[in-house]
N, C-alpha and C. Protein backbone atom coordinates (compact mmCIF):
# COMPACT_ATOMS: atom_id res chain seq x y z
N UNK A 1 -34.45 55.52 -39.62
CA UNK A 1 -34.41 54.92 -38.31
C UNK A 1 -35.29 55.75 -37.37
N UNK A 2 -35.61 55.29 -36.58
CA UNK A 2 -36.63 56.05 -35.55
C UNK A 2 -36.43 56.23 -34.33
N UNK A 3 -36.19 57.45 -34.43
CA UNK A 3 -36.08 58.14 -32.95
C UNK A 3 -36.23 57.69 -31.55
N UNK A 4 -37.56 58.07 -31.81
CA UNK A 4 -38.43 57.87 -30.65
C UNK A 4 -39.75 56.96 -30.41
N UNK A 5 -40.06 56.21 -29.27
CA UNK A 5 -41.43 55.56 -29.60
C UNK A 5 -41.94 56.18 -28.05
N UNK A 6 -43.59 56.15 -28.51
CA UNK A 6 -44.69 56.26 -27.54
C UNK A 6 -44.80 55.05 -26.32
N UNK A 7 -45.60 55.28 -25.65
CA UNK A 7 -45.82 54.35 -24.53
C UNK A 7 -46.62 53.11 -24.93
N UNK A 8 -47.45 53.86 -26.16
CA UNK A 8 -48.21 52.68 -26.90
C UNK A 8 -47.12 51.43 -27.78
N UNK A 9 -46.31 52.44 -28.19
CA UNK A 9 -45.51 51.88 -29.13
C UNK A 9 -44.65 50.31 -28.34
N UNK A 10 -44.27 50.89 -27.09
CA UNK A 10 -43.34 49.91 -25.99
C UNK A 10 -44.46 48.99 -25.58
N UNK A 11 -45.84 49.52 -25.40
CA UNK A 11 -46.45 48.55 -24.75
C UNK A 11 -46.26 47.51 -25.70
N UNK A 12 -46.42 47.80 -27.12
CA UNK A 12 -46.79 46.66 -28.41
C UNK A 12 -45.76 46.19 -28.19
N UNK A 13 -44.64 46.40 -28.30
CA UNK A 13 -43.58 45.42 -28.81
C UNK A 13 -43.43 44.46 -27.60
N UNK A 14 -43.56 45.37 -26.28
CA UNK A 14 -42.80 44.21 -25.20
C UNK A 14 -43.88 43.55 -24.54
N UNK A 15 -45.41 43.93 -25.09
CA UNK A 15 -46.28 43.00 -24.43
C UNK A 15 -46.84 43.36 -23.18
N UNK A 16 -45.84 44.54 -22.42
CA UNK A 16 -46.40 44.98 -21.31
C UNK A 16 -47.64 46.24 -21.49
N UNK A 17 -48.09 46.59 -20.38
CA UNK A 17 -49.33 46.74 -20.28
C UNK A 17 -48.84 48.39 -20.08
N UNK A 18 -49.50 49.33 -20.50
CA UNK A 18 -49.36 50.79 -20.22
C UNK A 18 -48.94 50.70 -18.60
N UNK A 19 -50.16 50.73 -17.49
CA UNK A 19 -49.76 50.71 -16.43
C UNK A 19 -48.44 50.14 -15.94
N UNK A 20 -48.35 48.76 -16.19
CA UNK A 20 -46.93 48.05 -15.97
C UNK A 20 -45.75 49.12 -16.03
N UNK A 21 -45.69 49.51 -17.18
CA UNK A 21 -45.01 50.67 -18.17
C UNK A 21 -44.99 51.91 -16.90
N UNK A 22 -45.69 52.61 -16.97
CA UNK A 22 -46.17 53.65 -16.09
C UNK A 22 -45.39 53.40 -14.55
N UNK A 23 -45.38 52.38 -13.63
CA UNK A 23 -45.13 51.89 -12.90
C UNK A 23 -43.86 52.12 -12.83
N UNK A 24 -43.34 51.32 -14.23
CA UNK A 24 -41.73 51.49 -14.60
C UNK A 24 -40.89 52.35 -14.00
N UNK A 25 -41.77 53.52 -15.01
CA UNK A 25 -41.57 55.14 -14.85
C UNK A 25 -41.61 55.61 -13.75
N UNK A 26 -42.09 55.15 -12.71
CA UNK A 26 -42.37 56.03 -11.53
C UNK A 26 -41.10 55.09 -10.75
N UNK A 27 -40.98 53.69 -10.73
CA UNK A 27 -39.78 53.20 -9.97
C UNK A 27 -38.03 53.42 -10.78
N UNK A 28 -38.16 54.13 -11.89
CA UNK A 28 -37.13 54.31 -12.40
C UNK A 28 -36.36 53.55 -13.64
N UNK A 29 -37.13 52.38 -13.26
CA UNK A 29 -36.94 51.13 -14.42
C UNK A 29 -37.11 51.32 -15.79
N UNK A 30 -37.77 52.44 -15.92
CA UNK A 30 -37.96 52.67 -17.61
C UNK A 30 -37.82 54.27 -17.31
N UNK A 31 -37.36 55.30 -18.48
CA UNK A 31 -37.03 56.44 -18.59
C UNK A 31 -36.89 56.96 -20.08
N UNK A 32 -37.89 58.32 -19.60
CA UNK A 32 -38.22 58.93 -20.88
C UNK A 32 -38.01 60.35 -20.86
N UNK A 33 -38.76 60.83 -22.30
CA UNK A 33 -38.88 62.04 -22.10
C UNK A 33 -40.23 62.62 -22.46
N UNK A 34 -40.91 63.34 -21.46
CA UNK A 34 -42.30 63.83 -22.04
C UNK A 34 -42.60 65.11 -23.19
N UNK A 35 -43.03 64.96 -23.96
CA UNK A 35 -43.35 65.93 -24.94
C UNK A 35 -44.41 66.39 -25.38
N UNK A 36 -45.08 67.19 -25.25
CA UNK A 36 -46.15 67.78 -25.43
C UNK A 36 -47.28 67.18 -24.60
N UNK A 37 -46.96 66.82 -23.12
CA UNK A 37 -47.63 65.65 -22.71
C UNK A 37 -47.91 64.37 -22.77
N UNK A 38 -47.16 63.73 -23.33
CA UNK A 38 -46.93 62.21 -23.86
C UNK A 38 -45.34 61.99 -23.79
N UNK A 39 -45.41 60.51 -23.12
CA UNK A 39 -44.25 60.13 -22.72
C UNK A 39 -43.61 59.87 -24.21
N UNK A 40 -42.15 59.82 -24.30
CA UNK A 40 -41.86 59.12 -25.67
C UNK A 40 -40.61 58.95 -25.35
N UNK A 41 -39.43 57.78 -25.85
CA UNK A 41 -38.81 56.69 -25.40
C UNK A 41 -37.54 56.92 -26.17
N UNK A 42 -36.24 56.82 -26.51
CA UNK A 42 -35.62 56.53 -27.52
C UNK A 42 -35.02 55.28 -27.36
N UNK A 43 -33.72 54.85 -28.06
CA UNK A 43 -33.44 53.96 -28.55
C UNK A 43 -32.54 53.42 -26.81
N UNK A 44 -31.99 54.03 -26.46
CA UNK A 44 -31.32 53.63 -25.38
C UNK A 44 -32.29 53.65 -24.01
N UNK A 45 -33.76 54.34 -23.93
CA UNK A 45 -34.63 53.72 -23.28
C UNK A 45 -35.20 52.33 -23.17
N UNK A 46 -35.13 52.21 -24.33
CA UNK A 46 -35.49 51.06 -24.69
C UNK A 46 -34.91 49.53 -24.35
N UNK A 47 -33.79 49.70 -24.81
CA UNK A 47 -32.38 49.21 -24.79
C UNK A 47 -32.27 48.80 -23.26
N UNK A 48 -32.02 49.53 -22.42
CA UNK A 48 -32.00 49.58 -20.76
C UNK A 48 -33.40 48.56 -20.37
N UNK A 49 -35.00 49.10 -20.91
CA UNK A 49 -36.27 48.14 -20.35
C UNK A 49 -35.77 46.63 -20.45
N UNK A 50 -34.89 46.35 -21.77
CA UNK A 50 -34.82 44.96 -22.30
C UNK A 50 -33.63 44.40 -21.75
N UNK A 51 -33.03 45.01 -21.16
CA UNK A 51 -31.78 45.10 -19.97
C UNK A 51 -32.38 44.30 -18.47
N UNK A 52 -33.47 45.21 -18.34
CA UNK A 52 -33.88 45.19 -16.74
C UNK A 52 -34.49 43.66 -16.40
N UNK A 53 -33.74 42.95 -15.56
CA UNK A 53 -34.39 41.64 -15.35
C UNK A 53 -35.46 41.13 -15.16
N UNK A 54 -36.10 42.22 -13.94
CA UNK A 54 -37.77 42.31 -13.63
C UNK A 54 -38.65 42.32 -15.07
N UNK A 55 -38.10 43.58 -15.56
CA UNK A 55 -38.73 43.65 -17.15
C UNK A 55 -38.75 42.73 -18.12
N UNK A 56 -37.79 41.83 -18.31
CA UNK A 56 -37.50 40.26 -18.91
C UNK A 56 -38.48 39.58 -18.87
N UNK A 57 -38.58 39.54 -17.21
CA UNK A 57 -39.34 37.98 -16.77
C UNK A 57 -40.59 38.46 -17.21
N UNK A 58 -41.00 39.40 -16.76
CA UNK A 58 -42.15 39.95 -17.55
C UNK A 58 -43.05 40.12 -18.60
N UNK A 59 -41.79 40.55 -19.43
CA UNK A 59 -42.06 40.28 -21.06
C UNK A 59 -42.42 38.91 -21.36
N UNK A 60 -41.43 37.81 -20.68
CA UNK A 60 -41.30 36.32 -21.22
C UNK A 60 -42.77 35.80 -21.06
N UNK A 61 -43.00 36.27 -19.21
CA UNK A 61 -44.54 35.72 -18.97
C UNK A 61 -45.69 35.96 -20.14
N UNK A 62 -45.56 37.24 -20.50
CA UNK A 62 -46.27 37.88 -21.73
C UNK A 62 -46.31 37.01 -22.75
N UNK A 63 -45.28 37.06 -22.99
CA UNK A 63 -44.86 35.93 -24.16
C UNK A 63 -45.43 34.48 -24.55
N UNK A 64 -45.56 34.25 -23.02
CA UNK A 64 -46.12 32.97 -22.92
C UNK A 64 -47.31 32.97 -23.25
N UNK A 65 -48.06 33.62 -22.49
CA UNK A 65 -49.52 34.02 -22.39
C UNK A 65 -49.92 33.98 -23.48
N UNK A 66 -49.39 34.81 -24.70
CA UNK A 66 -49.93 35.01 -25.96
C UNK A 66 -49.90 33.39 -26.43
N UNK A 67 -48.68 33.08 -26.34
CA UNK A 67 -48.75 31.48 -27.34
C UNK A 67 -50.19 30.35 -26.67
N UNK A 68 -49.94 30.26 -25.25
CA UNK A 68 -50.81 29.60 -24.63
C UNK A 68 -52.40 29.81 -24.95
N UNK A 69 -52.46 31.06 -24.55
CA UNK A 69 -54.01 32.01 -25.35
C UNK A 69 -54.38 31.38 -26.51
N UNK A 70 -53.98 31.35 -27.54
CA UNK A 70 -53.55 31.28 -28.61
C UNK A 70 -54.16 29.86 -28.61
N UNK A 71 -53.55 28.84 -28.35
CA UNK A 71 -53.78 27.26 -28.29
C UNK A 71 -55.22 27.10 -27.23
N UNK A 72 -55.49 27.54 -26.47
CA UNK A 72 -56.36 27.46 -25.87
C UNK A 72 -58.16 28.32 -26.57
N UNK A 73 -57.38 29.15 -27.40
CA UNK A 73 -58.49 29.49 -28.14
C UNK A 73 -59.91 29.43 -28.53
N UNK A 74 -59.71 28.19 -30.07
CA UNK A 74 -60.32 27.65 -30.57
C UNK A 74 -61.47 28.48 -31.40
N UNK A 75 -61.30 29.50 -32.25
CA UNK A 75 -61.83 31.03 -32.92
C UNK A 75 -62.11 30.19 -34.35
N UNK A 76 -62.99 30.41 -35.03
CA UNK A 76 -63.53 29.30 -36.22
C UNK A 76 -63.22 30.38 -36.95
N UNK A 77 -61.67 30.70 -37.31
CA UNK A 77 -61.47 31.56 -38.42
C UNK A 77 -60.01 30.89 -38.93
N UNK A 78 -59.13 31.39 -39.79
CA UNK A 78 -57.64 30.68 -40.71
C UNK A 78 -57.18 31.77 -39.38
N UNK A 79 -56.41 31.39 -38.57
CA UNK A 79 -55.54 31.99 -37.20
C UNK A 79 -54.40 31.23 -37.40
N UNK A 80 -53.14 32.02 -36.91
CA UNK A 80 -51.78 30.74 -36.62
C UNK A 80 -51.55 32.27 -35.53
N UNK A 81 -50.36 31.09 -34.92
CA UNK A 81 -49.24 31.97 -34.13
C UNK A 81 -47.57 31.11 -34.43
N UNK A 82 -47.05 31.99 -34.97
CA UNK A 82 -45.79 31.76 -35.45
C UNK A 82 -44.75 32.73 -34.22
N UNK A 83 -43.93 31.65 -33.68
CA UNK A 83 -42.79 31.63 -32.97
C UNK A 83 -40.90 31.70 -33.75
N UNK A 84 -40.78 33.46 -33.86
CA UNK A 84 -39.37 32.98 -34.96
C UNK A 84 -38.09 33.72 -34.33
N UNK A 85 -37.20 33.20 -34.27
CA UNK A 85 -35.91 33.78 -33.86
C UNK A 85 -35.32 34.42 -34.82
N UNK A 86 -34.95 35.27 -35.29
CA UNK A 86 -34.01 36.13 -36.31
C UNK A 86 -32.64 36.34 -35.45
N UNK A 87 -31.79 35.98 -36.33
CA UNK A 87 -30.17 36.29 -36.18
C UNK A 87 -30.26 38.13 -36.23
N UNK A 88 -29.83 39.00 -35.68
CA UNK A 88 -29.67 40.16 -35.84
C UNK A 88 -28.39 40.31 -36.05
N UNK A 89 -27.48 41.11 -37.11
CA UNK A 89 -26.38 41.81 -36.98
C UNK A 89 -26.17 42.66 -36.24
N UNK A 90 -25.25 43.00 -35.35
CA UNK A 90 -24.72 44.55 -34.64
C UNK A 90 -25.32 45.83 -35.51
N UNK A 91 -25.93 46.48 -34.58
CA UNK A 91 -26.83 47.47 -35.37
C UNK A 91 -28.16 47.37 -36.06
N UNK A 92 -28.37 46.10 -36.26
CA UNK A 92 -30.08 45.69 -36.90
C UNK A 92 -30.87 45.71 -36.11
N UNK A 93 -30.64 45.16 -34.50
CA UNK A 93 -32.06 45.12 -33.95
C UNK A 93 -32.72 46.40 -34.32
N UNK A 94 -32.56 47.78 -33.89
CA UNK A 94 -33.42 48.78 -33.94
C UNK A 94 -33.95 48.34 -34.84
N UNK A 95 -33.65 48.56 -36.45
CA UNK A 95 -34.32 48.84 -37.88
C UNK A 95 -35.17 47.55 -37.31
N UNK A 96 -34.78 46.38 -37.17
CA UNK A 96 -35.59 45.24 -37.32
C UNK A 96 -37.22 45.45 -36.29
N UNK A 97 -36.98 46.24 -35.05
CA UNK A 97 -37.94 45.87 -34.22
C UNK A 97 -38.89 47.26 -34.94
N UNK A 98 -38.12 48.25 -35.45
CA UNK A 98 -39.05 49.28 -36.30
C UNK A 98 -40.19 48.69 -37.42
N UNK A 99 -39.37 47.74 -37.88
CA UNK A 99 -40.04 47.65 -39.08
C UNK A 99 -41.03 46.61 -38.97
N UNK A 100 -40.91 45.72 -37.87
CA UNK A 100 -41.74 44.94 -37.00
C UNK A 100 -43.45 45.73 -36.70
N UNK A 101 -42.63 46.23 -36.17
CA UNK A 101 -43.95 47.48 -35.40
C UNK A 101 -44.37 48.01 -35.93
N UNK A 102 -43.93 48.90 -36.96
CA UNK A 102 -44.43 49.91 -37.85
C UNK A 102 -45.70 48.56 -38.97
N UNK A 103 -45.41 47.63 -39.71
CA UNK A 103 -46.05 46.62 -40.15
C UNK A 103 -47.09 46.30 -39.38
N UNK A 104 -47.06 45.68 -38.10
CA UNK A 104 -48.06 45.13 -37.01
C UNK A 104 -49.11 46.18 -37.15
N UNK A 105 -48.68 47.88 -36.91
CA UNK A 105 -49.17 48.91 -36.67
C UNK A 105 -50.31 49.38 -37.57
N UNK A 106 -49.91 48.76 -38.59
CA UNK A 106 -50.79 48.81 -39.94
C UNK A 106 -52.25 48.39 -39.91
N UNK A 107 -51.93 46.68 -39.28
CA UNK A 107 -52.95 46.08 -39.18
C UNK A 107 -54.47 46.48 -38.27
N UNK A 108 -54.10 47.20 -37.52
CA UNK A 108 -55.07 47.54 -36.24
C UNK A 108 -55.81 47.17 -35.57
N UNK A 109 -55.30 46.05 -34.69
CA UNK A 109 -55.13 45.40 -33.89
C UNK A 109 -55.58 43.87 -34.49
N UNK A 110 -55.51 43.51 -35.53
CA UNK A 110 -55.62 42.01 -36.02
C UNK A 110 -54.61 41.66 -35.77
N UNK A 111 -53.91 41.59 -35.50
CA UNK A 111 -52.34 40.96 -35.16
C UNK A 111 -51.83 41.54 -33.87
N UNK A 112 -51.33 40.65 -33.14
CA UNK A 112 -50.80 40.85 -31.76
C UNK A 112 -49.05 40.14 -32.06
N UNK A 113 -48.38 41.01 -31.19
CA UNK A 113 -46.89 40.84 -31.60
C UNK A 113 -46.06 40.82 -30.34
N UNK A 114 -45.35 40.30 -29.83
CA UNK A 114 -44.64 39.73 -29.02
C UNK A 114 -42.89 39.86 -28.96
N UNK A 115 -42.16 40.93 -28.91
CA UNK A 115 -40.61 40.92 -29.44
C UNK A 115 -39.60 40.75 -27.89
N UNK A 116 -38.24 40.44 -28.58
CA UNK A 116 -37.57 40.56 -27.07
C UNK A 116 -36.18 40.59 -28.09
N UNK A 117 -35.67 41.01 -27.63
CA UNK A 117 -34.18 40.78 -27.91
C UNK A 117 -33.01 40.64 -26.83
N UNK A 118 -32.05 39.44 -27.40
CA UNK A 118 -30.83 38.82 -26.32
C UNK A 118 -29.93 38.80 -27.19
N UNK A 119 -29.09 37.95 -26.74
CA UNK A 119 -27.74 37.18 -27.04
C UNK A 119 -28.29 36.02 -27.19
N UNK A 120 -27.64 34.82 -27.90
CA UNK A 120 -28.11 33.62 -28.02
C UNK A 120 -27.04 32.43 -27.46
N UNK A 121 -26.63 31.35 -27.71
CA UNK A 121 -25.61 30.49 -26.79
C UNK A 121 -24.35 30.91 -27.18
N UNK A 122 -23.99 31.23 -28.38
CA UNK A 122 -23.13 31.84 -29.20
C UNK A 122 -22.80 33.08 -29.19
N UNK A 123 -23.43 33.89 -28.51
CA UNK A 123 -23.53 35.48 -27.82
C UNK A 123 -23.47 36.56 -28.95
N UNK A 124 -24.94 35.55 -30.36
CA UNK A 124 -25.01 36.63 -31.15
C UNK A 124 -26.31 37.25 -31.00
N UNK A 125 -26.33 38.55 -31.51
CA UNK A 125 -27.89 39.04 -31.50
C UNK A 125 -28.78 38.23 -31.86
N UNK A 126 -30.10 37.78 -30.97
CA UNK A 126 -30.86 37.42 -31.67
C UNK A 126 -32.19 38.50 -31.23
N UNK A 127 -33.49 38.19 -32.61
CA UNK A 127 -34.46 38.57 -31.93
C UNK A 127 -35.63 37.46 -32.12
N UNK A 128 -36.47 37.44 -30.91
CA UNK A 128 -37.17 36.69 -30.94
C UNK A 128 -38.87 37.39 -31.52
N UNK A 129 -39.31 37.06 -32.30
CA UNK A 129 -40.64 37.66 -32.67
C UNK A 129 -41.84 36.22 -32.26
N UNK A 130 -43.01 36.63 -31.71
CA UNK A 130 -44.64 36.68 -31.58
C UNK A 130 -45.24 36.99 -32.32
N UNK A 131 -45.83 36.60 -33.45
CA UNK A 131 -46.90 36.85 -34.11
C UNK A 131 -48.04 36.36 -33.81
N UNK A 132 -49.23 36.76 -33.48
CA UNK A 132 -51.16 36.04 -33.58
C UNK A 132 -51.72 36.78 -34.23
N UNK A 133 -52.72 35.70 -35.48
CA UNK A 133 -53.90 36.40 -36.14
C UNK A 133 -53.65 35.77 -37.38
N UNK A 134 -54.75 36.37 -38.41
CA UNK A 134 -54.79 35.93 -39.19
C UNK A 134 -54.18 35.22 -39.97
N UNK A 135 -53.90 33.78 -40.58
CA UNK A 135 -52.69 33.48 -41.54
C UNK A 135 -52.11 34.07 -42.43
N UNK A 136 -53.44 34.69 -43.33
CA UNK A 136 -52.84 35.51 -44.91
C UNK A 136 -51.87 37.22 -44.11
N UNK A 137 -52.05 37.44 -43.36
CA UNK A 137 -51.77 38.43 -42.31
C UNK A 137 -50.06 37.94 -41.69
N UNK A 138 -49.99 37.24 -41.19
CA UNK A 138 -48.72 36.53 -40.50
C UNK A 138 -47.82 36.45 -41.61
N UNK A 139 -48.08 35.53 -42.84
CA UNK A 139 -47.31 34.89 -43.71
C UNK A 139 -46.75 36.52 -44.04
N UNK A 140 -48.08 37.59 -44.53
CA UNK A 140 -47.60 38.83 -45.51
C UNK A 140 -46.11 39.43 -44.98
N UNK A 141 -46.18 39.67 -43.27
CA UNK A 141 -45.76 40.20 -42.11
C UNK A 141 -44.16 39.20 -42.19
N UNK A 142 -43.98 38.17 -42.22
CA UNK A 142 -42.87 37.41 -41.89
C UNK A 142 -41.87 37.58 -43.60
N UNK A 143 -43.17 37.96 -44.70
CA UNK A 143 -42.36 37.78 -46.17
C UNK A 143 -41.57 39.76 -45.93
N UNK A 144 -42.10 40.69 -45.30
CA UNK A 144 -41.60 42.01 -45.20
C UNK A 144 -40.37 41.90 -44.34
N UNK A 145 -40.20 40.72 -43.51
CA UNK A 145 -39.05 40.97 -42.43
C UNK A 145 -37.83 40.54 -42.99
């Protein structure tokens, strides 16, 4: 399980932008700890960003953007963007959004990724994943989750 993530690491998953991020940090909304000069995050930092309402709407706009982008495109290559909800058990999101990221992370920067996690009508974990880029890339990425 993983500790800690970078500023890079939060930007990827939640779509927000370093600065955005940065901003956070300075209004209180996000909270870390710096180490060796680099911010780095743990699990209940995290936890709290995806908490913060401002930070939500945010992410969601993000969210959008990518799918819309995406359709508006038109890139003469095999591209999809796949929209998927995963049921999380109590205790999975972390591993799940790790293993998300850590995968995406691989790719370097061919794939753009989009995460959020809630409650669903039923008030179970869900997580919502963003995938863009390549097909043979997406499919590999969705068969690891």
């Amino acid at each position: 399980m993983k500790e800690s993530y970078t500023l890079e690491e939060v930007a990827a998953f939640t779509g927000l932008t370093d600065r955005t991020l940065r901003s956070y940090l300075k209004e209180g909304r996000l909270t870390g700890m710096k180490e060796e000069g680099a911010w780095r995050f743990g699990q209940e930092d995290v936890a709290r960003l995806f908490q913060d309402g401002g930070a939500r709407r945010a992410m969601e706009a993000n969210r959008n953007a990518l799918v819309y982008d995406f359709m508006l495109g038109g890139v003469a290559e095999d591209r999809c963007c796949v929209v998927r909800d995963i049921p999380v058990e109590e205790g999975g999101e972390e591993p799940l959004r790790t293993r998300l990221l850590e995968r995406v992370n691989r790719e370097e920067g061919r794939v753009r990724l989009s995460y959020s996690y809630g409650l669903d009508r039923r008030g179970q974990g869900s997580a919502r994943v963003i995938l863009v880029g390549p097909t043979a890339l997406i499919q590999a990425i969705l068969a690891d989750t």
